[in-house]
N, C-alpha and C. Protein backbone atom coordinates (compact mmCIF):
# COMPACT_ATOMS: atom_id res chain seq x y z
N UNK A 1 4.85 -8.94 -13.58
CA UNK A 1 3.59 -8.37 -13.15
C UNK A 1 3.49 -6.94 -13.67
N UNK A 2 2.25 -6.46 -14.42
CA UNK A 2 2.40 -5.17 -14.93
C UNK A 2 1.67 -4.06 -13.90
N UNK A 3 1.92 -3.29 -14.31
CA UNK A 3 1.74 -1.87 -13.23
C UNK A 3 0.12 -2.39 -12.69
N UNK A 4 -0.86 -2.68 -13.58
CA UNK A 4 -2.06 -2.64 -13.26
C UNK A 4 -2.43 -3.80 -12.92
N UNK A 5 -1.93 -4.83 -12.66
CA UNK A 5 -1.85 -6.17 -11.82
C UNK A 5 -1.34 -5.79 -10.02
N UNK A 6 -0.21 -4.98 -10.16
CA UNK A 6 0.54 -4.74 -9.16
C UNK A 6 -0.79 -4.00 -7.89
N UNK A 7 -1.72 -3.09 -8.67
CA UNK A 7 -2.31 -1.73 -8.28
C UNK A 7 -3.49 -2.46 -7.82
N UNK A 8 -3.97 -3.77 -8.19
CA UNK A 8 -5.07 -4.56 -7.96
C UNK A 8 -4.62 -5.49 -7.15
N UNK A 9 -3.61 -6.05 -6.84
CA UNK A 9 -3.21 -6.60 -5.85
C UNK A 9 -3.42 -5.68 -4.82
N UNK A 10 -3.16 -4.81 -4.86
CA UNK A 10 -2.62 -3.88 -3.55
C UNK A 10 -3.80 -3.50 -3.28
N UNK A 11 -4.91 -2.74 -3.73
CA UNK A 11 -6.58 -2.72 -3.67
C UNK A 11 -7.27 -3.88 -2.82
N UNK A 12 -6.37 -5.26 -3.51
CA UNK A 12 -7.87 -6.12 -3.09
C UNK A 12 -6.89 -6.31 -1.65
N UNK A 13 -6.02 -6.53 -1.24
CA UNK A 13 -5.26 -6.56 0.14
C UNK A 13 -5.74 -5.79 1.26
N UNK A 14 -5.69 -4.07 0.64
CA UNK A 14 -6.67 -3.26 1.53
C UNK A 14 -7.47 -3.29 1.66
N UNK A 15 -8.71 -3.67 0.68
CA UNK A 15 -9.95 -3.97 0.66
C UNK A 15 -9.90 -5.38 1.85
N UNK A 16 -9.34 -6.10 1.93
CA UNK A 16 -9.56 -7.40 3.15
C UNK A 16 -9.31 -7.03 3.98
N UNK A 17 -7.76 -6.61 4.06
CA UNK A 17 -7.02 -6.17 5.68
C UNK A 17 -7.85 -5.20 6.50
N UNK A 18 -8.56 -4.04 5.20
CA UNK A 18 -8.87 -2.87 6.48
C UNK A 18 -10.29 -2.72 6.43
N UNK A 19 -10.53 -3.81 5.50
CA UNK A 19 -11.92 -3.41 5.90
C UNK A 19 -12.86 -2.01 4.68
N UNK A 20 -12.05 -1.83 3.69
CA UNK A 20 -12.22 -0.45 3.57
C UNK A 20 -13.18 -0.67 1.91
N UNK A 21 -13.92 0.01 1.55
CA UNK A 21 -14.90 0.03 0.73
C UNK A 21 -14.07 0.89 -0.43
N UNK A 22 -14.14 -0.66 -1.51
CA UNK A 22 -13.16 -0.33 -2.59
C UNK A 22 -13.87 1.39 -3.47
N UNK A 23 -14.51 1.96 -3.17
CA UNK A 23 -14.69 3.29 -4.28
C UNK A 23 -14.06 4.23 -3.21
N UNK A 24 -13.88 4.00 -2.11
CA UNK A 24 -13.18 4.99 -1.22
C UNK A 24 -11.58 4.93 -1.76
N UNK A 25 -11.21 4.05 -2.73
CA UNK A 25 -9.59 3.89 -2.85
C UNK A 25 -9.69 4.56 -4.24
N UNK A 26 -8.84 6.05 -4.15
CA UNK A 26 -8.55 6.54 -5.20
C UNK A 26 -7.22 7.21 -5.09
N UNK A 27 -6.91 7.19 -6.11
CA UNK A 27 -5.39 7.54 -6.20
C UNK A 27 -5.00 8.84 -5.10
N UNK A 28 -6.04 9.88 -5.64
CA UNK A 28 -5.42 11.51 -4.84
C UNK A 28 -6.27 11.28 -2.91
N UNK A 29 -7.08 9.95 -2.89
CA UNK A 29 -7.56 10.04 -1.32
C UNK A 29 -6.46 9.74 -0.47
N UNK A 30 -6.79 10.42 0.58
CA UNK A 30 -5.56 10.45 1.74
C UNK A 30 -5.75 9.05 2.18
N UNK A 31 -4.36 7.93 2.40
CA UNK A 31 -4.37 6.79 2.33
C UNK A 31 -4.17 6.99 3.91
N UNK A 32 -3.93 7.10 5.07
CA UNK A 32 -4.08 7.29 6.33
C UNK A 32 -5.47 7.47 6.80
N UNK A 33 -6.00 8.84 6.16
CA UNK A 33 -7.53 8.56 6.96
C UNK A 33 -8.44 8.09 6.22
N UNK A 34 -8.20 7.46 4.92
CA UNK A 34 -9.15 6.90 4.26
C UNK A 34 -8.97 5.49 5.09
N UNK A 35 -7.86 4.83 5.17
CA UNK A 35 -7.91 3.50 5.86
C UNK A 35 -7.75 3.62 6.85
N UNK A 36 -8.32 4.68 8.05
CA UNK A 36 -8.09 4.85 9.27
C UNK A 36 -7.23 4.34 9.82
N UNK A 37 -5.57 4.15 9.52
CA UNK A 37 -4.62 3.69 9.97
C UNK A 37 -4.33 3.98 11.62
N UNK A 38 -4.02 3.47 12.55
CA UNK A 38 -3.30 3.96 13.41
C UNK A 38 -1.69 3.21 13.61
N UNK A 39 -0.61 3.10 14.64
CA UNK A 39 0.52 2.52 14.57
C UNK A 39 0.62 1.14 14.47
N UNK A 40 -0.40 0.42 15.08
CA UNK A 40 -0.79 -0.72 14.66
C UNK A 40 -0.78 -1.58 13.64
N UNK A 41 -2.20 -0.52 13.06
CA UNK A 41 -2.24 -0.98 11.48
C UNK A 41 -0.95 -1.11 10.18
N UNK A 42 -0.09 0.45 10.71
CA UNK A 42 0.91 0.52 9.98
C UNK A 42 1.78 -0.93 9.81
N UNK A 43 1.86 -1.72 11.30
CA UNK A 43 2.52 -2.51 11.14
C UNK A 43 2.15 -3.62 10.34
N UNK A 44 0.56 -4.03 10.68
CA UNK A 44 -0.12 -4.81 10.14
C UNK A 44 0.41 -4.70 8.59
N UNK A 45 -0.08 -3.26 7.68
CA UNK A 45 0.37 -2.80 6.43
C UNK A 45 1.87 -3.09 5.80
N UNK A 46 2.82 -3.44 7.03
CA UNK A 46 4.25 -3.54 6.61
C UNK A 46 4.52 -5.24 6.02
N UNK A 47 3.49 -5.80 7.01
CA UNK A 47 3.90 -7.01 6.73
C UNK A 47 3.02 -7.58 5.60
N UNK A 48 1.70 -6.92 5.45
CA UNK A 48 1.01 -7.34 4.16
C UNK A 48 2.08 -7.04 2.90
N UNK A 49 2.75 -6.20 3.13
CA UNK A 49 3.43 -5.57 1.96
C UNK A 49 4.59 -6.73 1.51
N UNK A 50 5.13 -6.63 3.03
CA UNK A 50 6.35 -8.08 2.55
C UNK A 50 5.84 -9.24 2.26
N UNK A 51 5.01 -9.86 2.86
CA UNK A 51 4.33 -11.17 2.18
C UNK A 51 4.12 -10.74 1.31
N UNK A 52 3.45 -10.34 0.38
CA UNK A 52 2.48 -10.01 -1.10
C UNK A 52 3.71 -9.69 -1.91
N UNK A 53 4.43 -8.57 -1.92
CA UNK A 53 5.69 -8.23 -2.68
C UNK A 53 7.39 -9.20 -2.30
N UNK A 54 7.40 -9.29 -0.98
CA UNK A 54 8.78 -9.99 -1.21
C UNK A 54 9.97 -9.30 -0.76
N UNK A 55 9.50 -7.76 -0.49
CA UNK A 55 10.56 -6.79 0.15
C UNK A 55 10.65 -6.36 1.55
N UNK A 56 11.61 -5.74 2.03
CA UNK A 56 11.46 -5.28 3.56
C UNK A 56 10.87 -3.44 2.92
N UNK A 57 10.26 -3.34 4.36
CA UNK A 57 10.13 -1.75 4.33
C UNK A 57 10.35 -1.38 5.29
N UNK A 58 10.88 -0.53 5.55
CA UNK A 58 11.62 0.57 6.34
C UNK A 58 10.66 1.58 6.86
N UNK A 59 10.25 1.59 8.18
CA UNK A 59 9.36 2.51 8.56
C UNK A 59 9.13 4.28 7.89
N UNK A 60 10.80 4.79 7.75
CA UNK A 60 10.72 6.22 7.36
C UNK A 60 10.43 5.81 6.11
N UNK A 61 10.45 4.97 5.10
CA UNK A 61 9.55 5.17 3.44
C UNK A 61 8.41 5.71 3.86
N UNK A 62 7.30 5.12 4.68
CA UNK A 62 6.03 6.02 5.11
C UNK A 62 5.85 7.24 5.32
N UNK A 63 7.08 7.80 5.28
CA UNK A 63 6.99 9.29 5.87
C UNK A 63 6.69 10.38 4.62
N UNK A 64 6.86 9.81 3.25
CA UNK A 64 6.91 10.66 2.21
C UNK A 64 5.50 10.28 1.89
N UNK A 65 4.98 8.91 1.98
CA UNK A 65 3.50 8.29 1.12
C UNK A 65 2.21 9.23 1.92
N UNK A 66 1.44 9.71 1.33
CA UNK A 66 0.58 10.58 1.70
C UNK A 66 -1.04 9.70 1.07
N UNK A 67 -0.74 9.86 -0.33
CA UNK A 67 -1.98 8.95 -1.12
C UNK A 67 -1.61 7.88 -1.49
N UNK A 68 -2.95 7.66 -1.71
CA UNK A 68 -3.16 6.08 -2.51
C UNK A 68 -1.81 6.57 -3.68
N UNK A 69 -1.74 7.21 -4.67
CA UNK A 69 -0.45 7.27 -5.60
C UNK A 69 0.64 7.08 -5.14
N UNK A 70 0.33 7.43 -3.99
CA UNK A 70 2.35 7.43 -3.64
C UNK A 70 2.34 5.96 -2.98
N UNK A 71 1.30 5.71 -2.37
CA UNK A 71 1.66 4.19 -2.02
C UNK A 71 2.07 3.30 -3.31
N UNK A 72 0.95 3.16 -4.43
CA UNK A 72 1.12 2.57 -5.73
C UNK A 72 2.95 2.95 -6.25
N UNK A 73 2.78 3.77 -6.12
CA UNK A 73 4.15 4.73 -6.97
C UNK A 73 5.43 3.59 -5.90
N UNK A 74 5.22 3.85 -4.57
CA UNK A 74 6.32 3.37 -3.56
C UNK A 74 6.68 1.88 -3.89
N UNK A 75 5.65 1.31 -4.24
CA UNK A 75 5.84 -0.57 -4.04
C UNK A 75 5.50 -0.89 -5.76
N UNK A 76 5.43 0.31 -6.97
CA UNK A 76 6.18 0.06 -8.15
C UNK A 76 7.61 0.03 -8.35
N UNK A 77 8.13 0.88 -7.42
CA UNK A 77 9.20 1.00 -7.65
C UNK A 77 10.07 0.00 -6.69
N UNK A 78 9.97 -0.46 -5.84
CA UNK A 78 10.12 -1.53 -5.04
C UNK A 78 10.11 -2.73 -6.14
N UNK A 79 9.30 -2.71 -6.37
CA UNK A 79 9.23 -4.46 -6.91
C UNK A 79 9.98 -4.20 -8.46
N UNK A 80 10.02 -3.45 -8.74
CA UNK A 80 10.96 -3.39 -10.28
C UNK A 80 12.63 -3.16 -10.09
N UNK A 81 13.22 -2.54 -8.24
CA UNK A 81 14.11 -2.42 -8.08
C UNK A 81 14.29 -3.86 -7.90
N UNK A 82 13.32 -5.14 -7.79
CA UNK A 82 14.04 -6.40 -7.01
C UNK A 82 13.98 -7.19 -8.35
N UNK A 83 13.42 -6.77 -9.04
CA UNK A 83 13.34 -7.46 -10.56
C UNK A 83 15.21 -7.70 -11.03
């Protein structure tokens, strides 16, 4: 899967799960209050991630992801570490 397969998966997921209006998803927008996350959702978000990718995530990875990039950036590097 190439980077820009990976980045459109992950778009159209948020775009279903949250509800969220795909021109609001840009790399430098704050991925918390753009997808109005609360603790909930996070969880909701953990498990979209493992179904769709195949990996576990670890609550503190969230603690560094701020934007949409760092999410992209987090679960590139994820899925090329399981490659």
């Amino acid at each position: 899967m190439t980077q820009e397969e990976i980045i459109s998966k992950i778009n159209d997921f948020l775009v279903d799960e949250f509800e969220v209006d795909p021109a609001d998803i840009q790399p430098d927008a704050p991925l918390q209050e753009t997808l109005d996350l609360d603790s909930l959702d996070y969880v909701d978000l953990v498990v979209v991630i493992e179904s769709n990718f195949g990996f576990k995530v670890k609550g503190e990875d969230f603690m560094e992801i701020k934007t949409f990039q760092d999410f992209y950036d987090y679960i590139l590097v994820k899925v090329k570490e399981q490659a």
